[in-house]
Protein backbone atom coordinates (compact mmCIF):
# COMPACT_ATOMS: atom_id res chain seq x y z
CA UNK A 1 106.70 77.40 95.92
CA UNK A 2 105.58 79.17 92.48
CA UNK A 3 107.55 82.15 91.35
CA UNK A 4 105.94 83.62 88.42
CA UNK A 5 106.91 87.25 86.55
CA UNK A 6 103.80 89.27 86.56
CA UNK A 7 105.42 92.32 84.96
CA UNK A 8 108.19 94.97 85.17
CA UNK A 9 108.81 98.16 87.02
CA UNK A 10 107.15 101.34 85.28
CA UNK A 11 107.82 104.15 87.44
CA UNK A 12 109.53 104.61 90.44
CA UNK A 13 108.69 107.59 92.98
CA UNK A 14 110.04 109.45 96.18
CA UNK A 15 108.62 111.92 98.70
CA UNK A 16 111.15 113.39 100.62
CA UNK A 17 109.17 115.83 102.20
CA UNK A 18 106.04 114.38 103.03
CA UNK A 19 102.72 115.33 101.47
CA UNK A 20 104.41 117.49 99.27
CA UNK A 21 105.04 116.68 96.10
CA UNK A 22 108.23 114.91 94.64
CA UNK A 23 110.44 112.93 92.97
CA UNK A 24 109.77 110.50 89.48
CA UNK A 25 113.15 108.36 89.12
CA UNK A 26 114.97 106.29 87.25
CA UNK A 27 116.56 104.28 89.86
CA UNK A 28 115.87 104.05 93.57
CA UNK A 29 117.58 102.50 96.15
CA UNK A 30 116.21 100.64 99.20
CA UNK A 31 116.91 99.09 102.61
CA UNK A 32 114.28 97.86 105.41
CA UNK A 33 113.66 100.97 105.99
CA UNK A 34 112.31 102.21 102.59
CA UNK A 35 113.64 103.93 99.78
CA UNK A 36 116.58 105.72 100.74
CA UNK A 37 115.40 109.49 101.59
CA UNK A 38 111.99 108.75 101.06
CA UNK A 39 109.28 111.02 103.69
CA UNK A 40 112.62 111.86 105.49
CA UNK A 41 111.14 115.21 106.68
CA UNK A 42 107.47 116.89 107.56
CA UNK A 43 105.95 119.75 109.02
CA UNK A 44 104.52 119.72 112.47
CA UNK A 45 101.51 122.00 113.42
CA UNK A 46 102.74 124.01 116.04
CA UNK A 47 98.77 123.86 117.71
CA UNK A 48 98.42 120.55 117.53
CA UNK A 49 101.38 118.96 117.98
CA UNK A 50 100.47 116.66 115.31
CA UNK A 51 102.54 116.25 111.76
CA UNK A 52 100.77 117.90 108.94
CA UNK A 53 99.75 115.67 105.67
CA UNK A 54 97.89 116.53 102.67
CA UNK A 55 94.66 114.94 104.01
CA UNK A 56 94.22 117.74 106.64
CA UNK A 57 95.95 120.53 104.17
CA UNK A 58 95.90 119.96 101.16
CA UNK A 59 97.46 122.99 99.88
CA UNK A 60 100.35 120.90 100.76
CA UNK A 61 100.14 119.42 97.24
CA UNK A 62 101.24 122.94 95.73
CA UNK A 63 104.79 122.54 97.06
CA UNK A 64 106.94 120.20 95.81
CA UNK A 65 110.53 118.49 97.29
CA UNK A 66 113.46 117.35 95.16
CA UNK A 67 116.82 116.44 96.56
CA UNK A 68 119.99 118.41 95.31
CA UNK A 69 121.87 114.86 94.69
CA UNK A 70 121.54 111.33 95.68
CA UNK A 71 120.95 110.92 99.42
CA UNK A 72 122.86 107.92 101.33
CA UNK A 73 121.66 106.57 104.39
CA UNK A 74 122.71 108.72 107.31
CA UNK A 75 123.38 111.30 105.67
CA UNK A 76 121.88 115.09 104.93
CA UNK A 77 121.32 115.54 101.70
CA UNK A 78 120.25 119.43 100.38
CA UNK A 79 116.72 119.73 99.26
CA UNK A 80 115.38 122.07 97.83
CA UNK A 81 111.47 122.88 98.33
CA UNK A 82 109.68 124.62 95.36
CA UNK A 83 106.87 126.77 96.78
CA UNK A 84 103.36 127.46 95.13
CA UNK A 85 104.77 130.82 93.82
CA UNK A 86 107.67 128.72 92.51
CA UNK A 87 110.61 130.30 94.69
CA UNK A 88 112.59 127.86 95.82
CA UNK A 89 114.17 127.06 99.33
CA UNK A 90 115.91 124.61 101.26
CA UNK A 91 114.89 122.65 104.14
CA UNK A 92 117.91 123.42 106.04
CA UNK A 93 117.74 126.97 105.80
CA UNK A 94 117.06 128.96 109.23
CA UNK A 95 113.83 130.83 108.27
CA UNK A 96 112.51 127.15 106.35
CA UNK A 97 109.76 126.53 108.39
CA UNK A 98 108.50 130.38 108.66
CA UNK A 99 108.48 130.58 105.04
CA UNK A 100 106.17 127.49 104.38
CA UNK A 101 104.03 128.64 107.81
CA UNK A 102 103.44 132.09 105.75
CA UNK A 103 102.66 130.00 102.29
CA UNK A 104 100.38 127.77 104.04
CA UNK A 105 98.68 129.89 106.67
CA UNK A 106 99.27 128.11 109.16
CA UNK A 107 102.14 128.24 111.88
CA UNK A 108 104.29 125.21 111.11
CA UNK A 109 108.17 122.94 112.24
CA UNK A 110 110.10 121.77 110.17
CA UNK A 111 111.15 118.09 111.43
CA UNK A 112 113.26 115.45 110.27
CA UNK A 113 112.44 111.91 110.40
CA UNK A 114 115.21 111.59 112.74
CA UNK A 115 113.50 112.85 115.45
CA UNK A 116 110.09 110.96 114.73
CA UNK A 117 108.59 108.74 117.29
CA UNK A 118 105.03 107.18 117.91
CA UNK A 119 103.48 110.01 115.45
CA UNK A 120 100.22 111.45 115.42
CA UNK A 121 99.03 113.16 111.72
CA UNK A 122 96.17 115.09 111.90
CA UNK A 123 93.26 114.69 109.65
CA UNK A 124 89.81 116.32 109.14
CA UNK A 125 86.82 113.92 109.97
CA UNK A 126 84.72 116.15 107.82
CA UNK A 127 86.63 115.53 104.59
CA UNK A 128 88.66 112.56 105.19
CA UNK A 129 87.15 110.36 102.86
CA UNK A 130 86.00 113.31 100.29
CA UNK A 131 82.14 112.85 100.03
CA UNK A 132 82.15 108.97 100.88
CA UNK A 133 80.10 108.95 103.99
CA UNK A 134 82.82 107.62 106.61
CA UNK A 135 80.35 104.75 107.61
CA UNK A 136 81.10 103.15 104.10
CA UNK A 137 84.18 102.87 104.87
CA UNK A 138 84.32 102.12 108.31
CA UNK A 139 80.45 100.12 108.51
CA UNK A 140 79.37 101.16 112.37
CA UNK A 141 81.75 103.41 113.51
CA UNK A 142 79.96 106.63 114.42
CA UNK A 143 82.90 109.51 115.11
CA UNK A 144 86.08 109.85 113.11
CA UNK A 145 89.02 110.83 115.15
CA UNK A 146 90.75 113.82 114.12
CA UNK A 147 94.57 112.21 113.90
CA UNK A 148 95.52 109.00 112.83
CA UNK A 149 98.82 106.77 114.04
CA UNK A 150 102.66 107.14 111.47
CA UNK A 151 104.69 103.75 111.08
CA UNK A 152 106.96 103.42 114.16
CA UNK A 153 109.46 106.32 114.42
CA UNK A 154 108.99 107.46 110.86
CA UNK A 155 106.54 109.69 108.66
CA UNK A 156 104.76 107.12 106.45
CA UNK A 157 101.68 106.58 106.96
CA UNK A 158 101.28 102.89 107.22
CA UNK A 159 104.06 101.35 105.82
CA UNK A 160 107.80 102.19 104.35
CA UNK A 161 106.18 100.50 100.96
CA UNK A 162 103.05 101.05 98.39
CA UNK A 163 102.79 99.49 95.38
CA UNK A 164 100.17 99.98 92.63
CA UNK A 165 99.64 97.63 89.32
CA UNK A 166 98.24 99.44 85.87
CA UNK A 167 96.10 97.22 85.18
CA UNK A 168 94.16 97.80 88.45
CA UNK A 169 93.80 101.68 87.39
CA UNK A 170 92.44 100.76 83.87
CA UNK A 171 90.02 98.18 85.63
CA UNK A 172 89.20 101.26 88.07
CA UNK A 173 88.72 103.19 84.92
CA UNK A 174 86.52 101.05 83.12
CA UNK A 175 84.12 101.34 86.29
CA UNK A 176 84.73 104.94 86.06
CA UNK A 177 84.77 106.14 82.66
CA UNK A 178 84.98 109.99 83.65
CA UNK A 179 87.58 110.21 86.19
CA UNK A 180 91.52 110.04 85.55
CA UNK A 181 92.93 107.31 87.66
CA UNK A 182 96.39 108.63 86.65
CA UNK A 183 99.22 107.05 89.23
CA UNK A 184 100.38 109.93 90.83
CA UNK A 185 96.97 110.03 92.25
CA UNK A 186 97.87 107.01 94.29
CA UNK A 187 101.52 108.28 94.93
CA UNK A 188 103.27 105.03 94.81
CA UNK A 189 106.94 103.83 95.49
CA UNK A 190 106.92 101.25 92.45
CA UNK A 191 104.27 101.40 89.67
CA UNK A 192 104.23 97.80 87.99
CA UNK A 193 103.17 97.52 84.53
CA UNK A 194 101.43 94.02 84.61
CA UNK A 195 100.28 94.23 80.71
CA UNK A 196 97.19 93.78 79.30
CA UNK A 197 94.95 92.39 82.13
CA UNK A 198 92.85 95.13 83.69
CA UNK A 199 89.50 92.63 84.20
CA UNK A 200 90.20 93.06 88.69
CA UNK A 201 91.88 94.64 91.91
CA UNK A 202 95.20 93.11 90.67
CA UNK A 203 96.74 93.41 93.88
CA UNK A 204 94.33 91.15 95.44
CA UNK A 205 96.51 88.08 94.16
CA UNK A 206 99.81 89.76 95.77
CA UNK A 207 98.87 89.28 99.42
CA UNK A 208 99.89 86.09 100.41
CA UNK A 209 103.45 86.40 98.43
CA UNK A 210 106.39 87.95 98.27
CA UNK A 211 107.20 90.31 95.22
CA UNK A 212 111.13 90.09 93.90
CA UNK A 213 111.79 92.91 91.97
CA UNK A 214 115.22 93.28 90.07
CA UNK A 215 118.25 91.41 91.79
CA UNK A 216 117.47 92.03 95.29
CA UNK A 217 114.27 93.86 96.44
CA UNK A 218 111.70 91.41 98.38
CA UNK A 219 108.42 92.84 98.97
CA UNK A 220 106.87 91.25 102.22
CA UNK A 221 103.72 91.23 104.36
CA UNK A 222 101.58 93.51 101.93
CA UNK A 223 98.30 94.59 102.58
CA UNK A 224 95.53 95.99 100.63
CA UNK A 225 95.93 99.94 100.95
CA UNK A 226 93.23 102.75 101.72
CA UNK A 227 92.27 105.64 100.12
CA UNK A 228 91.52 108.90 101.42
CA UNK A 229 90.90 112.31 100.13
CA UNK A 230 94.58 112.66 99.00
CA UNK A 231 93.64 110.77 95.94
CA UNK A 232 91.03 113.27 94.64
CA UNK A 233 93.60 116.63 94.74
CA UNK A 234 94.47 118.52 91.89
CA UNK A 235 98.10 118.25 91.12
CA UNK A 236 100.22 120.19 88.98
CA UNK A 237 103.89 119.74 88.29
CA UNK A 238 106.25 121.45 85.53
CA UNK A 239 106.20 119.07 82.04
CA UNK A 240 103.41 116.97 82.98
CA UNK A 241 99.47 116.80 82.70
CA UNK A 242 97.84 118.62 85.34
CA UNK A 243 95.51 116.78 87.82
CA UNK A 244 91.97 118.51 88.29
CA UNK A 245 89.94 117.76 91.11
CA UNK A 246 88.37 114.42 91.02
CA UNK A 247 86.04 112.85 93.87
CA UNK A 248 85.13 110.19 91.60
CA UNK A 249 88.74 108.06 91.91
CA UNK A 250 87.87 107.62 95.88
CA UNK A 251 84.13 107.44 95.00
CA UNK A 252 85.11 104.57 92.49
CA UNK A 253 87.27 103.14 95.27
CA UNK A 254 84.80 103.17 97.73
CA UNK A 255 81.91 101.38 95.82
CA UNK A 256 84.03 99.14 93.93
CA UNK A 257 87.02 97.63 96.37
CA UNK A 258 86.02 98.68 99.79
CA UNK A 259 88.32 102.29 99.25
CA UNK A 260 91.15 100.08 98.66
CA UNK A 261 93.54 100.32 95.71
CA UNK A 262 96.82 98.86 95.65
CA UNK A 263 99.07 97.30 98.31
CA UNK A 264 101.19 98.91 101.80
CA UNK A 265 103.90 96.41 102.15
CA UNK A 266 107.29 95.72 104.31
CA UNK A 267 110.84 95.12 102.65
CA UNK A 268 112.04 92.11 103.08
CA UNK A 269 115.33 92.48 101.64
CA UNK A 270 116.79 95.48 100.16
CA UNK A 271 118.81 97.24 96.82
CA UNK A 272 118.66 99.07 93.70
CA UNK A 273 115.81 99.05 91.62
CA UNK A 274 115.26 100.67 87.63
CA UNK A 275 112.79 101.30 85.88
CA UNK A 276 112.20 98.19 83.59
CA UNK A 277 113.50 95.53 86.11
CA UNK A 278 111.23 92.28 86.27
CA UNK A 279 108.74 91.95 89.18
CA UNK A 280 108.08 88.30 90.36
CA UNK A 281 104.98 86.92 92.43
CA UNK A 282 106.07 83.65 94.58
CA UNK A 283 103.93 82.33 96.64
């Protein structure tokens, strides 16, 4: 067995309300389960049936979700839900899910991940992949389905885990001089800062280890992660750069890596991470 340090934690995010936008942390706590509050609720279109993300409504990106205080498992935390006009609500008030319906056009539930299921999110087949022909991604296949399947009786999408490496977005912007590969493009759990490399798809080597990060955090049974649409939104949040519309990061992606740019991943073992603590490939 080789356990080697490959570089430390750089920024840690959380999306309590999911697709929305939300939360860049010191410190985050995890179990198997994720980080602790992370995508715990969602909106449901009331039509379909199906929970709303960001790569069906993007408009979704204009609100953003921050909790009151620390959540603990199990229990309801207050959080508050900024909307584009930048009143502010909370996702346990009565009228919650009229008020983002009216925002977003569109009639909408509120749901916790409590309740979740085997979860459908909808998608649209038209724009999934931005203007990346859908047979580039998926060689053969000839119609795109208009949902797509949520973890197990949650609201991620594929896994309770993504983690992206920096040098991997200055490799992707190297190949793509005039896009902004900024992270929050990617919206990942744990950003690692793995120096000055940026020659490859750094995650590549991850795969067939286990990342230890900090004390206790084990990072198991990762797998390269796809890109969609999501990553080309325009973002804008209060004290930081604002993210333009970009169809060359998936573009890049898509020609470069197969549309796949960092890792989904399990959790092995769970605890408190910072910003700063070591990360460790052993394999």
């Amino acid at each position: 067995m080789a356990r080697r340090l490959i570089g430390t934690v750089s920024a840690l995010a959380r999306y309590p309300f999911k697709s929305m936008l939300g939360e860049h942390l010191d410190q985050l706590e995890f179990t198997e389960h994720g980080a602790i509050g992370d995508r715990a609720y969602a909106l449901r279109e009331v039509v379909t049936g199906q929970i709303a993300s960001a790569k069906k409504f993007p408009r979704l990106f204009e609100f953003r979700a921050a909790y009151d205080s620390p959540p603990a498992p199990g229990r309801i935390n207050p959080l508050t839900i900024t909307l584009p006009d930048s009143r502010k609500i909370h996702a346990e008030d009565p009228d919650a899910a009229e008020v983002i319906s009216a925002a977003l056009g569109r009639k909408m539930k509120l749901e916790r991940s409590a309740t979740a299921h085997d979860e459908r999110a909808g998608i649209d087949p038209a724009t999934i992949f931005a203007d990346v022909p859908f047979d580039k991604i998926f060689p053969g296949m000839k119609v795109m389905p208009d949902h797509f399947r949520l973890e197990k009786a949650s609201f991620f999408d594929t896994a309770v885990m993504h983690v992206i490496a920096t040098g991997t977005l200055r490799h992707m912007a190297k190949l793509a001089p005039g896009s902004n590969f900024d992270p929050r493009r990617f919206r990942p759990t744990i950003l690692v800062d793995t120096g000055e490399r940026d020659d490859a798809f750094l995650e590549d080597e991850w795969t067939a280890g286990t990342l230890e990060v900090g004390d206790h955090l084990k990072i198991v049974a990762m797998q390269p992660a796809l890109r969609c649409v999501m990553t080309t939104h325009p973002q804008q949040e209060p004290q930081r750069e604002s993210l333009q519309r970009d169809y060359g990061v998936l573009r890049t992606a898509a020609f470069h890596h197969q549309a796949n740019v960092g890792v989904f991943a399990s959790i092995g073992a769970g605890g408190m991470v910072r910003v700063g603590a070591p990360v460790y490939l052993v394999q």
